[in-house]
PDB file of N, CA and C in Angstrom:
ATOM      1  N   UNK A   1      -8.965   1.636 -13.231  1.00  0.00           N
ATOM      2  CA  UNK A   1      -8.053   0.528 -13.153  1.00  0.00           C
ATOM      3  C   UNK A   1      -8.443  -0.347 -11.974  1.00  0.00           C
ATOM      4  N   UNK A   2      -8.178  -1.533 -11.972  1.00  0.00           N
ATOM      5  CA  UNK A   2      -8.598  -2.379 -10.981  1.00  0.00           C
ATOM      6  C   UNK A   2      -7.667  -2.457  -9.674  1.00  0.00           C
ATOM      7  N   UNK A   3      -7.706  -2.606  -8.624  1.00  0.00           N
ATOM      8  CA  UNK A   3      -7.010  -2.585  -7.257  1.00  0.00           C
ATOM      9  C   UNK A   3      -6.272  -3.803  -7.640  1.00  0.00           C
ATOM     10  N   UNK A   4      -5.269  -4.223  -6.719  1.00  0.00           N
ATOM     11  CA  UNK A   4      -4.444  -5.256  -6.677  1.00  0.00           C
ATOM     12  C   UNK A   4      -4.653  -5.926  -5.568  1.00  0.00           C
ATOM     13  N   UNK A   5      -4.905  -7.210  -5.285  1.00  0.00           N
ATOM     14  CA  UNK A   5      -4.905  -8.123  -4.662  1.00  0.00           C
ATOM     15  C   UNK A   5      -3.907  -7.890  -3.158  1.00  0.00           C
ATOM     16  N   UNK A   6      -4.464  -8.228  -1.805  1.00  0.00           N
ATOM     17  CA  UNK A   6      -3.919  -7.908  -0.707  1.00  0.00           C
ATOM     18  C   UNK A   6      -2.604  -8.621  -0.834  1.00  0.00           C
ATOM     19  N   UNK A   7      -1.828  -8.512  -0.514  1.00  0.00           N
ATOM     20  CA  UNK A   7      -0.440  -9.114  -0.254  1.00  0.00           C
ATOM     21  C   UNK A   7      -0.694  -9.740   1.122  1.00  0.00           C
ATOM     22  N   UNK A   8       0.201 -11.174   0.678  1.00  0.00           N
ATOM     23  CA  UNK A   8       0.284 -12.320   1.792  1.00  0.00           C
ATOM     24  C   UNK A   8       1.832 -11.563   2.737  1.00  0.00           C
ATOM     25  N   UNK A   9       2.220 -10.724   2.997  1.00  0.00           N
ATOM     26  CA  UNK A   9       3.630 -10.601   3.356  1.00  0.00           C
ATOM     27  C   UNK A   9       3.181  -9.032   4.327  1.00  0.00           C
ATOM     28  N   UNK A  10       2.428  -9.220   4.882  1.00  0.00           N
ATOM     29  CA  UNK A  10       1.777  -8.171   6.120  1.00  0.00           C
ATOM     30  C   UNK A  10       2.710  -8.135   7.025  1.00  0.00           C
ATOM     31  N   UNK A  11       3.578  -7.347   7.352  1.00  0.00           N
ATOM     32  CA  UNK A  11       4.747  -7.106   8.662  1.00  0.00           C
ATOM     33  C   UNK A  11       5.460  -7.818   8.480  1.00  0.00           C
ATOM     34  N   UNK A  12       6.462  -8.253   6.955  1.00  0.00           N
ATOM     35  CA  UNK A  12       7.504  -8.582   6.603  1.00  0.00           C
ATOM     36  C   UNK A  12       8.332  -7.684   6.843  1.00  0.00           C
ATOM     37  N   UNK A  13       9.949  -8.190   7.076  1.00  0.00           N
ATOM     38  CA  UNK A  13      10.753  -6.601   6.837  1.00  0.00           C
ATOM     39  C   UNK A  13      11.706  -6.867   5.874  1.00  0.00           C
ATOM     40  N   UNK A  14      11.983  -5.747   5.379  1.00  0.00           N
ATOM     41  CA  UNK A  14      12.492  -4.968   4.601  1.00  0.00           C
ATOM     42  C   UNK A  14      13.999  -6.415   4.263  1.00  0.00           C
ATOM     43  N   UNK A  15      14.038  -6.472   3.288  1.00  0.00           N
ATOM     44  CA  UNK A  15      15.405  -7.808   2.820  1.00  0.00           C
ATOM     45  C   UNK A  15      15.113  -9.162   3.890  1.00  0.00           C
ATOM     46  N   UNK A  16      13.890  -9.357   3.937  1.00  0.00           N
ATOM     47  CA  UNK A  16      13.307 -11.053   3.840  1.00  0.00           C
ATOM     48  C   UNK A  16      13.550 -11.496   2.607  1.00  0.00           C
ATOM     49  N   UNK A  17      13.285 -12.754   3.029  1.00  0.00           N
ATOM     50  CA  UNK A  17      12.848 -13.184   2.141  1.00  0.00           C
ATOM     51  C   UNK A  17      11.314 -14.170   2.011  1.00  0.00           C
ATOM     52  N   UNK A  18      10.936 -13.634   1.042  1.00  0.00           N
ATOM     53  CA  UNK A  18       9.307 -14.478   0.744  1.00  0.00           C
ATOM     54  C   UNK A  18       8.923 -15.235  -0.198  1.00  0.00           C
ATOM     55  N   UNK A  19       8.765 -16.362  -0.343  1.00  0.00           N
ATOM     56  CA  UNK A  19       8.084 -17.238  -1.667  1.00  0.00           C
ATOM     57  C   UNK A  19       9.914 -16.714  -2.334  1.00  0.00           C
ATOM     58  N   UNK A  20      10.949 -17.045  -2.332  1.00  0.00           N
ATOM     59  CA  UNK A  20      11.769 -17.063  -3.256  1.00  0.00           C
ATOM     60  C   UNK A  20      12.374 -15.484  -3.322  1.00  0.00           C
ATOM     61  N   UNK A  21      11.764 -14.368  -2.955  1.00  0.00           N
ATOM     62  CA  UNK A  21      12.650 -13.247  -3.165  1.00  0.00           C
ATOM     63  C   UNK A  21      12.412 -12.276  -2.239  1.00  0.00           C
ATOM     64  N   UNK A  22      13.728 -11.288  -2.410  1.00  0.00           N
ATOM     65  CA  UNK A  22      14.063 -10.585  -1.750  1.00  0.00           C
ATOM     66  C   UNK A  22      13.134  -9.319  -1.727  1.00  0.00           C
ATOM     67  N   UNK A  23      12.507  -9.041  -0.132  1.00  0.00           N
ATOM     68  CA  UNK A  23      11.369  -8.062  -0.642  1.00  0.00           C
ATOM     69  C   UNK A  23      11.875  -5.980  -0.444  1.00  0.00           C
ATOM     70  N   UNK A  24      11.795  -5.834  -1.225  1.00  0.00           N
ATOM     71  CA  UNK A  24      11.969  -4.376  -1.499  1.00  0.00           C
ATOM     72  C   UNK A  24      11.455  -3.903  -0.470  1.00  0.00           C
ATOM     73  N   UNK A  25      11.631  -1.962  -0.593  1.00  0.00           N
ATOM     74  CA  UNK A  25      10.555  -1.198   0.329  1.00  0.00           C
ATOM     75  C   UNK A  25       9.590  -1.208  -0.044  1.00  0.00           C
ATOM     76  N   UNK A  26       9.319  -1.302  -1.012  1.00  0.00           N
ATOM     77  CA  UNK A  26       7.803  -0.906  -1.634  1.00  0.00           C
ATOM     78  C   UNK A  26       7.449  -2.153  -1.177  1.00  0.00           C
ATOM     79  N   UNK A  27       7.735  -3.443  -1.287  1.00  0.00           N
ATOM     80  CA  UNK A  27       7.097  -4.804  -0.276  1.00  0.00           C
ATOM     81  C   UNK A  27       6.424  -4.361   0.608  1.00  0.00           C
ATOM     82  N   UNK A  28       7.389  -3.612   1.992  1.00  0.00           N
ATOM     83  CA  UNK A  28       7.364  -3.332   3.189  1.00  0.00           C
ATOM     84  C   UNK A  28       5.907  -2.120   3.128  1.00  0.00           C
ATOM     85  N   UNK A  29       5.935  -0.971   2.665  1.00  0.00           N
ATOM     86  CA  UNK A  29       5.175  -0.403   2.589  1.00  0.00           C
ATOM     87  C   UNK A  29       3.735  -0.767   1.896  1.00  0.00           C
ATOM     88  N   UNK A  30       3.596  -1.362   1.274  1.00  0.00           N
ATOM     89  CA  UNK A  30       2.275  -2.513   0.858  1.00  0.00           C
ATOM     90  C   UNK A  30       1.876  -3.143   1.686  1.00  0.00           C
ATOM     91  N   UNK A  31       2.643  -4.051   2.434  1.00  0.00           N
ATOM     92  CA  UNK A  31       2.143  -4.598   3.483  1.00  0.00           C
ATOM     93  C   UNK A  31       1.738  -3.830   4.845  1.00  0.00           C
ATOM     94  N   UNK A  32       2.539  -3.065   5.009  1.00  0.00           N
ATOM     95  CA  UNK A  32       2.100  -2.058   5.800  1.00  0.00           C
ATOM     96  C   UNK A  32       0.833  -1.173   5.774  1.00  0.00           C
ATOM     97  N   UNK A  33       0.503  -0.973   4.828  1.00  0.00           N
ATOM     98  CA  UNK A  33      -1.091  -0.829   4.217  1.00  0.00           C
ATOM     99  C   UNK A  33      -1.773  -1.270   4.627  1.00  0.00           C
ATOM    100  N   UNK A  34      -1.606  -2.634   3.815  1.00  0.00           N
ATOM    101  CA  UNK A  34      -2.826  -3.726   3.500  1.00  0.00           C
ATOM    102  C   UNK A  34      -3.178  -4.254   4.687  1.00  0.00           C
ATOM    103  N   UNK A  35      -2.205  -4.062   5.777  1.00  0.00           N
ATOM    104  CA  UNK A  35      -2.902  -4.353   7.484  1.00  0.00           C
ATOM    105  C   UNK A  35      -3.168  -3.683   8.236  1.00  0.00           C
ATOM    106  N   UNK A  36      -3.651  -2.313   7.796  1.00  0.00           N
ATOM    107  CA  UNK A  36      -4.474  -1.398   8.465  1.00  0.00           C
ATOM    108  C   UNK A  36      -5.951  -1.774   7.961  1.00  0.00           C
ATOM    109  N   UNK A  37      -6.956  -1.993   9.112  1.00  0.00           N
ATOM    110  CA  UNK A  37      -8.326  -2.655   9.194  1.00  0.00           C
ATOM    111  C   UNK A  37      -9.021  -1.667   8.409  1.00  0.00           C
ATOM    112  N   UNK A  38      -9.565  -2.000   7.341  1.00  0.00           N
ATOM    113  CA  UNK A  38     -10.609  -1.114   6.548  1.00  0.00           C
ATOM    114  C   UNK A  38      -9.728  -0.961   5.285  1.00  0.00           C
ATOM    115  N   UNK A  39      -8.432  -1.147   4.838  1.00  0.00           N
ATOM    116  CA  UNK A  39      -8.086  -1.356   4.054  1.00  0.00           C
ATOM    117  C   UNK A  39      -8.369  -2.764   3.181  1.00  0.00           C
ATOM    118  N   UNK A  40      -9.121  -2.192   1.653  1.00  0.00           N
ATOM    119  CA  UNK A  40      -9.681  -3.824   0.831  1.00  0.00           C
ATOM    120  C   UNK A  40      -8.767  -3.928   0.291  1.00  0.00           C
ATOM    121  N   UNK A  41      -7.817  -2.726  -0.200  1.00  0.00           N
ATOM    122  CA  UNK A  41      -6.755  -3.194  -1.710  1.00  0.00           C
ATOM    123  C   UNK A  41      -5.982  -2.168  -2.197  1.00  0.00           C
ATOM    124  N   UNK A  42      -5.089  -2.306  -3.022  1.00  0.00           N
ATOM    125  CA  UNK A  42      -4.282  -1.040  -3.281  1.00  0.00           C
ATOM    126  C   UNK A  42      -4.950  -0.592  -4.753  1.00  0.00           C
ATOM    127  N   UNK A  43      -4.331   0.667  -5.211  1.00  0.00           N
ATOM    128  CA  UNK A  43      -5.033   0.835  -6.600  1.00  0.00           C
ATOM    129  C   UNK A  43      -3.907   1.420  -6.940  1.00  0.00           C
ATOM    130  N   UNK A  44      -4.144   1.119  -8.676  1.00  0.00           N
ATOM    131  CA  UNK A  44      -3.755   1.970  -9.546  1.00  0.00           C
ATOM    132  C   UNK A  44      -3.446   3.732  -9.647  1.00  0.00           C
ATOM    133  N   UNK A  45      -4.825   3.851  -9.078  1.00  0.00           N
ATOM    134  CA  UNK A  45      -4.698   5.398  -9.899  1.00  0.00           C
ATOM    135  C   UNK A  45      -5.661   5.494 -10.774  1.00  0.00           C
ATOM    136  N   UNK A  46      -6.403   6.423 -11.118  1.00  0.00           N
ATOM    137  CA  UNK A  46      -6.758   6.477 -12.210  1.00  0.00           C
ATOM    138  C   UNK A  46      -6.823   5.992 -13.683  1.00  0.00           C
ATOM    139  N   UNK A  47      -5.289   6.377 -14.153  1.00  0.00           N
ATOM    140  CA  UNK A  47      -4.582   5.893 -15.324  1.00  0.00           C
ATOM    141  C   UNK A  47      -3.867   4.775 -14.924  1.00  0.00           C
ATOM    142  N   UNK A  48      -4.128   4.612 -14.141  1.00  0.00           N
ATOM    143  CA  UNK A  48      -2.878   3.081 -13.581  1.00  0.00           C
ATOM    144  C   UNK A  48      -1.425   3.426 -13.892  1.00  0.00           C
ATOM    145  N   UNK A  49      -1.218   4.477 -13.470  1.00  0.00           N
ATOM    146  CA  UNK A  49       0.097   5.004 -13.285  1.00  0.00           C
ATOM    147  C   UNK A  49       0.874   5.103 -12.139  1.00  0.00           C
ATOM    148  N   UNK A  50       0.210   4.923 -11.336  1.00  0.00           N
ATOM    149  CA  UNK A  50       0.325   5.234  -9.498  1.00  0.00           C
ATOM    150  C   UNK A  50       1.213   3.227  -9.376  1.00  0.00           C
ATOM    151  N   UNK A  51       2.604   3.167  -9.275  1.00  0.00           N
ATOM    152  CA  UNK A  51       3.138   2.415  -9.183  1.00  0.00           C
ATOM    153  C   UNK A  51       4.594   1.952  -8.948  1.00  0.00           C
ATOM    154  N   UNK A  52       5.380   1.116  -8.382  1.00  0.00           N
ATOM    155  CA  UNK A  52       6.840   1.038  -8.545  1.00  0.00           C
ATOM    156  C   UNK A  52       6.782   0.212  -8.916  1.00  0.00           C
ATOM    157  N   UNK A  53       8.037   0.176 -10.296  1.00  0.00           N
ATOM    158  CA  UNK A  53       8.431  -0.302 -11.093  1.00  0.00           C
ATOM    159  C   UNK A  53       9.835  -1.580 -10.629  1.00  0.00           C
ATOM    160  N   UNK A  54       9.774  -2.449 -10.566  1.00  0.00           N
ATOM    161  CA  UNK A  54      11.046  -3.393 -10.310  1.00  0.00           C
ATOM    162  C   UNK A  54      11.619  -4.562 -11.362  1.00  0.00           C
ATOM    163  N   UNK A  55      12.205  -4.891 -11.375  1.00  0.00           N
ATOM    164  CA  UNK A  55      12.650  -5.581 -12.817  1.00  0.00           C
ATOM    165  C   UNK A  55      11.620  -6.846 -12.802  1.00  0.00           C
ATOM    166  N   UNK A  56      11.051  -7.421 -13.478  1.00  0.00           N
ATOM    167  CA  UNK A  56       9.873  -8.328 -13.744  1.00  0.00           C
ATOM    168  C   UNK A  56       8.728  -8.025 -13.292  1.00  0.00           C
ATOM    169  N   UNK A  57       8.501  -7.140 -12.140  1.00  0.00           N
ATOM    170  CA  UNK A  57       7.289  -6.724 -11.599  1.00  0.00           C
ATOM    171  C   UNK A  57       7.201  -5.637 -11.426  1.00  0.00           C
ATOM    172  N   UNK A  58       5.620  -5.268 -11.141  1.00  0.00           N
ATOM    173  CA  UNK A  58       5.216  -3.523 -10.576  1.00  0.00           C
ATOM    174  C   UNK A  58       4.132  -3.956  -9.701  1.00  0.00           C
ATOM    175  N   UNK A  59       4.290  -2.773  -8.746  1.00  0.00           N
ATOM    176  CA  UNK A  59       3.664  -3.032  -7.569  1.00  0.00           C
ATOM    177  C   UNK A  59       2.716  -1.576  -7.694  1.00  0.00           C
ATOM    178  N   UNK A  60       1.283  -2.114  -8.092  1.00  0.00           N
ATOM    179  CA  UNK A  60       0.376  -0.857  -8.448  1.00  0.00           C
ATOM    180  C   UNK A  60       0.064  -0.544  -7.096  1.00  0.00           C
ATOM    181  N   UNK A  61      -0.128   0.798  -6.537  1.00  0.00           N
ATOM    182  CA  UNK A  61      -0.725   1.641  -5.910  1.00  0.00           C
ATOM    183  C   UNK A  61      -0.086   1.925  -4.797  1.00  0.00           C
ATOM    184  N   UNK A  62       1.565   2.111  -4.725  1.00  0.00           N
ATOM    185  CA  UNK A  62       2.720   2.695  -4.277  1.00  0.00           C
ATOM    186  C   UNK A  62       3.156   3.160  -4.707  1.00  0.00           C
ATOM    187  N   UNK A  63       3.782   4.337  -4.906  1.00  0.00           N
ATOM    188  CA  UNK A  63       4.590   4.692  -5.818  1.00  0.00           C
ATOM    189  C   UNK A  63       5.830   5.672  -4.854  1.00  0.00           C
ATOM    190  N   UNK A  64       6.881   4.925  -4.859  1.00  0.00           N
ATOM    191  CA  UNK A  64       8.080   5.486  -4.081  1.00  0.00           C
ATOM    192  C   UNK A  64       8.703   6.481  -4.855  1.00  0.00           C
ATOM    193  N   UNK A  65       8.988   7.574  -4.648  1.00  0.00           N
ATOM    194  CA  UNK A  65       9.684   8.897  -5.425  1.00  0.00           C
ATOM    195  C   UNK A  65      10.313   9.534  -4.293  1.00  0.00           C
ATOM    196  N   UNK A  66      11.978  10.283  -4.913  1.00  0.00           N
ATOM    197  CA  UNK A  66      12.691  10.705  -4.402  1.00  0.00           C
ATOM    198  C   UNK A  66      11.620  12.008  -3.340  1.00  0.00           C
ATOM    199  N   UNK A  67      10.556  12.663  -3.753  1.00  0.00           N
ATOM    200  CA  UNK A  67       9.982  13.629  -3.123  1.00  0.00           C
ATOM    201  C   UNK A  67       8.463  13.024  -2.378  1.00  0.00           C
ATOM    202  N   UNK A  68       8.760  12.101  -2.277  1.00  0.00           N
ATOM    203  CA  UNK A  68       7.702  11.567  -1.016  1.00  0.00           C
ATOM    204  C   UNK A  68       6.900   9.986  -1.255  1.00  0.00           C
ATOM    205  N   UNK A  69       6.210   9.527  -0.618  1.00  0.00           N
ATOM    206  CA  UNK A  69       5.923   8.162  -0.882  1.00  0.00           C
ATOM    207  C   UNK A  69       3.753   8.522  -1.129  1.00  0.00           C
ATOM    208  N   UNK A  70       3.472   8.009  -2.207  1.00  0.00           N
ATOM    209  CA  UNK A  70       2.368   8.692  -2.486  1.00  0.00           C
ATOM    210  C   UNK A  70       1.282   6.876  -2.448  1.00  0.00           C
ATOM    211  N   UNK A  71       0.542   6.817  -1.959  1.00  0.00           N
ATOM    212  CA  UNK A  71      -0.639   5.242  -1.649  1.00  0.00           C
ATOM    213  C   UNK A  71      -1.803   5.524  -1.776  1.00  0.00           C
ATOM    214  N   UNK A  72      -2.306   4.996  -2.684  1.00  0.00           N
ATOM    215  CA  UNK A  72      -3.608   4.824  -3.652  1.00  0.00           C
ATOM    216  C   UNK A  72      -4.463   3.955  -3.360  1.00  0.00           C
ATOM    217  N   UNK A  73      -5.159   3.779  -2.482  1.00  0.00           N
ATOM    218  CA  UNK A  73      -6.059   2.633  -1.930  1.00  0.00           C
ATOM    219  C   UNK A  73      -7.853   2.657  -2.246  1.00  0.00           C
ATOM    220  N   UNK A  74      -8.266   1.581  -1.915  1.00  0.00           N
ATOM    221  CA  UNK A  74      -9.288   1.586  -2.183  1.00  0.00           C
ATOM    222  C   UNK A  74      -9.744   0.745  -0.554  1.00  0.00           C
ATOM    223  N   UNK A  75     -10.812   1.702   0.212  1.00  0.00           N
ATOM    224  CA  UNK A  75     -11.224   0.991   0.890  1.00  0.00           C
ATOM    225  C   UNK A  75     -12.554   0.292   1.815  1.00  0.00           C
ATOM    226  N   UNK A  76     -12.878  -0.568   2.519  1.00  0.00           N
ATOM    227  CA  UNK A  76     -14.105  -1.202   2.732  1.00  0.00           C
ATOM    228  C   UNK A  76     -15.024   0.042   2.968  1.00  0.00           C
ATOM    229  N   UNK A  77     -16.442  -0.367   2.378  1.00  0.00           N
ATOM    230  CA  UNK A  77     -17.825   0.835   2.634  1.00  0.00           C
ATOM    231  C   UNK A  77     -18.048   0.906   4.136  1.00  0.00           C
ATOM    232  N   UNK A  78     -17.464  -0.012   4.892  1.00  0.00           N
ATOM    233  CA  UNK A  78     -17.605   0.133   6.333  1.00  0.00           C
ATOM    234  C   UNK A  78     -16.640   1.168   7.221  1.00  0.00           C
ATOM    235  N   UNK A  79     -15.446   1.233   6.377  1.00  0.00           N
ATOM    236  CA  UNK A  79     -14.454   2.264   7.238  1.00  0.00           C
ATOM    237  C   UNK A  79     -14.898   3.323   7.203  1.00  0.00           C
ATOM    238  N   UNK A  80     -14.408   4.372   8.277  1.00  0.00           N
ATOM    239  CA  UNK A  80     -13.972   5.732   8.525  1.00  0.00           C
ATOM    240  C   UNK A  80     -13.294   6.199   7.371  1.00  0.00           C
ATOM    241  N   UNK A  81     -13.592   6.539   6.726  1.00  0.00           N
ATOM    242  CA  UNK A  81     -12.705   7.534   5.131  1.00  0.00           C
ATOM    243  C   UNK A  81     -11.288   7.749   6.260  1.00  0.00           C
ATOM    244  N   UNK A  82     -11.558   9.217   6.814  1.00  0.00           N
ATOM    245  CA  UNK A  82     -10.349   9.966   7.952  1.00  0.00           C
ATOM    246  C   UNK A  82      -9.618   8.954   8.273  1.00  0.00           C
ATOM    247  N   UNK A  83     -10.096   8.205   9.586  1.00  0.00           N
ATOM    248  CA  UNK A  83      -9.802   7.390  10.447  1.00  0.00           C
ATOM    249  C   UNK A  83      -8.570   6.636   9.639  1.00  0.00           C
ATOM    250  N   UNK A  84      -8.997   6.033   8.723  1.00  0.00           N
ATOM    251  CA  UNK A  84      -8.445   4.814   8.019  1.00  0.00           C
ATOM    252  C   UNK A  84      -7.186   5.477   7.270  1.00  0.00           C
ATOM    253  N   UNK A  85      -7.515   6.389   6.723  1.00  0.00           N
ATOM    254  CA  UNK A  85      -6.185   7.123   5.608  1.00  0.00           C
ATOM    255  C   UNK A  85      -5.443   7.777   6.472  1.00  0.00           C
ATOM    256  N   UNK A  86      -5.654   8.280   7.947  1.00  0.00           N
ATOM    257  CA  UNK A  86      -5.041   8.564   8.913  1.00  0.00           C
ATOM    258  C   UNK A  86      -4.066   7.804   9.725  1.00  0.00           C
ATOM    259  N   UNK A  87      -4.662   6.425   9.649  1.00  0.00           N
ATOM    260  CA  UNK A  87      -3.703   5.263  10.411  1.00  0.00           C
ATOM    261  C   UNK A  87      -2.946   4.419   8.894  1.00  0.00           C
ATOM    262  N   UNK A  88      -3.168   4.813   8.071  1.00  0.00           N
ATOM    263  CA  UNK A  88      -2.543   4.734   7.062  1.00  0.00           C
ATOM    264  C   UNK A  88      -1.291   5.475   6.810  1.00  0.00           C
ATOM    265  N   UNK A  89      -1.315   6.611   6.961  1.00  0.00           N
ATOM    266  CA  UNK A  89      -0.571   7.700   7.126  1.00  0.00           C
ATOM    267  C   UNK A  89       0.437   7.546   8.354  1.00  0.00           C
ATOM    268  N   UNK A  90       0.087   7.165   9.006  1.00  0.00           N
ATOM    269  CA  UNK A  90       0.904   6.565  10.314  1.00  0.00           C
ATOM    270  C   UNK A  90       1.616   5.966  10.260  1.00  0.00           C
ATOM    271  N   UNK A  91       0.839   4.287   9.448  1.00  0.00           N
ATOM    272  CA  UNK A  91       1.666   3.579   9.505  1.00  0.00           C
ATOM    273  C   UNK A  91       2.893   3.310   8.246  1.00  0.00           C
ATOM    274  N   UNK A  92       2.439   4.396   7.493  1.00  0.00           N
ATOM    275  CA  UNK A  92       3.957   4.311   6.586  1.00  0.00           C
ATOM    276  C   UNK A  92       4.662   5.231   6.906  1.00  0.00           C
ATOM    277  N   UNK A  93       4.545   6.183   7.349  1.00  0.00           N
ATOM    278  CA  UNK A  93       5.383   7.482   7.801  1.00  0.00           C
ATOM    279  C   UNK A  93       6.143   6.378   9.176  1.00  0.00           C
ATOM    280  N   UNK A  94       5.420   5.552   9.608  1.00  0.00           N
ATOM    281  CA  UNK A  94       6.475   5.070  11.140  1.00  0.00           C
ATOM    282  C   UNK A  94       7.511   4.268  10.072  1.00  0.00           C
ATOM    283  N   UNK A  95       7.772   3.566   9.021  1.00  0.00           N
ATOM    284  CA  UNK A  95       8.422   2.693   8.350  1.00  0.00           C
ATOM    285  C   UNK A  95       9.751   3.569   8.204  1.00  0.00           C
ATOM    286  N   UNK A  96       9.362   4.864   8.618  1.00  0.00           N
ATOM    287  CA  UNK A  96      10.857   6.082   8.454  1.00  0.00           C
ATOM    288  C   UNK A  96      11.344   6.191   6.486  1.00  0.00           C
ATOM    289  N   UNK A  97      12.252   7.309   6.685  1.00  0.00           N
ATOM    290  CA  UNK A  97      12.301   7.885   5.442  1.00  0.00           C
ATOM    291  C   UNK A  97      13.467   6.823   4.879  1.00  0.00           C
ATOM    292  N   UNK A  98      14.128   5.695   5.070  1.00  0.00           N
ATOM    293  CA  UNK A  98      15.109   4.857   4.872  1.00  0.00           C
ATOM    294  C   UNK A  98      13.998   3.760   3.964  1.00  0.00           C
ATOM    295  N   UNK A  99      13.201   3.496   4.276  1.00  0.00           N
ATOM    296  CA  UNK A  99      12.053   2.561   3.465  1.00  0.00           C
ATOM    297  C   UNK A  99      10.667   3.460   2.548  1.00  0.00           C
ATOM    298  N   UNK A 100       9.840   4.547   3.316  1.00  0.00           N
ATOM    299  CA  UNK A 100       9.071   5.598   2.383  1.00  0.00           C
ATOM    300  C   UNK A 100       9.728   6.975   2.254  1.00  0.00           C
ATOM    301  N   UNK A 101      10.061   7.531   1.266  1.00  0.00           N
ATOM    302  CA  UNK A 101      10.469   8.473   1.409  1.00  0.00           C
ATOM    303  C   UNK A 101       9.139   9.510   2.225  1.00  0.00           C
ATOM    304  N   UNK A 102       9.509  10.249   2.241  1.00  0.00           N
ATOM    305  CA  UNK A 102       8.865  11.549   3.129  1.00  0.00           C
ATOM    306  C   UNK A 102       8.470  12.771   2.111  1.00  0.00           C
ATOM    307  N   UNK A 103       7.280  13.565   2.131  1.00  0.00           N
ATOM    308  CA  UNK A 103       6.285  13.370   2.912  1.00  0.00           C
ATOM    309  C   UNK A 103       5.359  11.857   2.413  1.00  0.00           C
ATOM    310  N   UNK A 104       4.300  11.641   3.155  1.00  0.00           N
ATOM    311  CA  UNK A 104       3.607  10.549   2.497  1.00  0.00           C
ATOM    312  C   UNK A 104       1.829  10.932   2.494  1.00  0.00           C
ATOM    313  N   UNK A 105       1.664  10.922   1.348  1.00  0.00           N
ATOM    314  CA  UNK A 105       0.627  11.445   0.762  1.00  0.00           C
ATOM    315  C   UNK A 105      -0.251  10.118   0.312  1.00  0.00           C
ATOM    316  N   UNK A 106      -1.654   9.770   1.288  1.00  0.00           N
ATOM    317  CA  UNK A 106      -2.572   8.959   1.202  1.00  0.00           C
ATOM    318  C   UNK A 106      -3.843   9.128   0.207  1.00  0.00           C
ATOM    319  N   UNK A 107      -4.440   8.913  -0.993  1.00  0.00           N
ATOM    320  CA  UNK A 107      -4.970   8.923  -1.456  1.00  0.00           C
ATOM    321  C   UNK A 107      -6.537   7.992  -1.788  1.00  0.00           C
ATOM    322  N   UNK A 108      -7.336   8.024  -1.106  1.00  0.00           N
ATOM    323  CA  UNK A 108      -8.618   6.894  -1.502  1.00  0.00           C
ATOM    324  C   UNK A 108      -9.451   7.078  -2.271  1.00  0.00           C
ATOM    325  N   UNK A 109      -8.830   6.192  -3.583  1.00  0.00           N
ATOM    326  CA  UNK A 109      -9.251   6.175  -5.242  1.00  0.00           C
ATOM    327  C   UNK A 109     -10.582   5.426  -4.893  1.00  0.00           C
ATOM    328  N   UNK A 110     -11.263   4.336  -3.904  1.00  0.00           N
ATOM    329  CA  UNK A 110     -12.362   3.756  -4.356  1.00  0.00           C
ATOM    330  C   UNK A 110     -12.893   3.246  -2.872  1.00  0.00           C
ATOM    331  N   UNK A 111     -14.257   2.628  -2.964  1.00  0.00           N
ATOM    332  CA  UNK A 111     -14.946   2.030  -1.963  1.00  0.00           C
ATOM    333  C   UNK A 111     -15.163   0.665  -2.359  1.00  0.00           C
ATOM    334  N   UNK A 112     -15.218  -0.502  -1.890  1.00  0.00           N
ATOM    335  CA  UNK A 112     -15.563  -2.043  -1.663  1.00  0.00           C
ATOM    336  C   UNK A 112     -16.497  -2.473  -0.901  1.00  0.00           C
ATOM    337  N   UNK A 113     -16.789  -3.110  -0.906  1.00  0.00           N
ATOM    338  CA  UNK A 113     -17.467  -3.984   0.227  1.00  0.00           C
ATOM    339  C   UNK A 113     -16.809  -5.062   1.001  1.00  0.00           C
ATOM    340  N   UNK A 114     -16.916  -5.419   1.889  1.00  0.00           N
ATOM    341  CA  UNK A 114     -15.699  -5.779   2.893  1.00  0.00           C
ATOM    342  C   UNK A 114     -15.606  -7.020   2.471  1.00  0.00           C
ATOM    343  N   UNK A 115     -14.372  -7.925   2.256  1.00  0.00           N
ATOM    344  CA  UNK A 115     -14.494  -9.171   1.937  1.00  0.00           C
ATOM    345  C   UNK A 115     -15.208 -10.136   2.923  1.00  0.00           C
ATOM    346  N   UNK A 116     -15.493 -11.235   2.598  1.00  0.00           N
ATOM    347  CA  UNK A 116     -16.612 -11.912   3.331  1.00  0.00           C
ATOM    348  C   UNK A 116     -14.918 -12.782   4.963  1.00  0.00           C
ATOM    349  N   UNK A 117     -15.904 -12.831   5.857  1.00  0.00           N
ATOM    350  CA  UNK A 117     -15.203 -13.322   6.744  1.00  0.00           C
ATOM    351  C   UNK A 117     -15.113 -14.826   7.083  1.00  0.00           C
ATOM    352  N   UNK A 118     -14.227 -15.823   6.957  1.00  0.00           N
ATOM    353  CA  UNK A 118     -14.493 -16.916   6.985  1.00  0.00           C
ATOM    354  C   UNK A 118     -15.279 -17.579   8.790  1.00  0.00           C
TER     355      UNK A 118
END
């Protein structure tokens, strides 16, 4: 399945509002991701199942569940594998169990090449 596009809403919080709506946890925790350095993109999953579901939209490669918050990423050929899924791990576990549930289980479905730098 293909990764999803970085989100413009990096260290939004939790009931902003952005472009017109109100952003969920799963917002918060996406963005929280997607601005850890060496992170290219979120993923699917495999089956492209790895996702939360919200009324008109789904947000692939979060998936919030009552038994822990599980993130599916794909990231640059330049990162630290560890390093990166480690400060990943950090930084959604700091978002507290009120926005990811707990435990939070980091997963890196793929490698990229780093987007070009303007």
């Amino acid at each position: 399945m293909s990764p999803t596009s970085p989100a413009e809403d990096h260290g939004v919080a939790q009931g902003s509002v952005l472009e017109g709506r109100v952003l969920e946890p799963v917002d918060v925790v996406a963005g929280a991701v997607l601005a850890v350095p060496g992170v290219a993109a979120l993923h699917s999953g495999p089956l492209g199942g790895v996702a939360t579901f919200l009324p008109g939209r789904r947000v692939a490669g979060v998936a919030l569940r009552e038994g822990g918050t599980s993130v599916h990423l794909v990231l640059e050929t330049t990162a630290d594998i560890r390093a990166t899924a480690e400060a990943v791990h950090r930084a959604v576990e700091a978002l507290g169990p009120a926005v990811a549930p707990q435990p939070v289980h980091v997963h890196v479905e793929d490698l990229a090449a780093p987007a070009p730098r303007p």
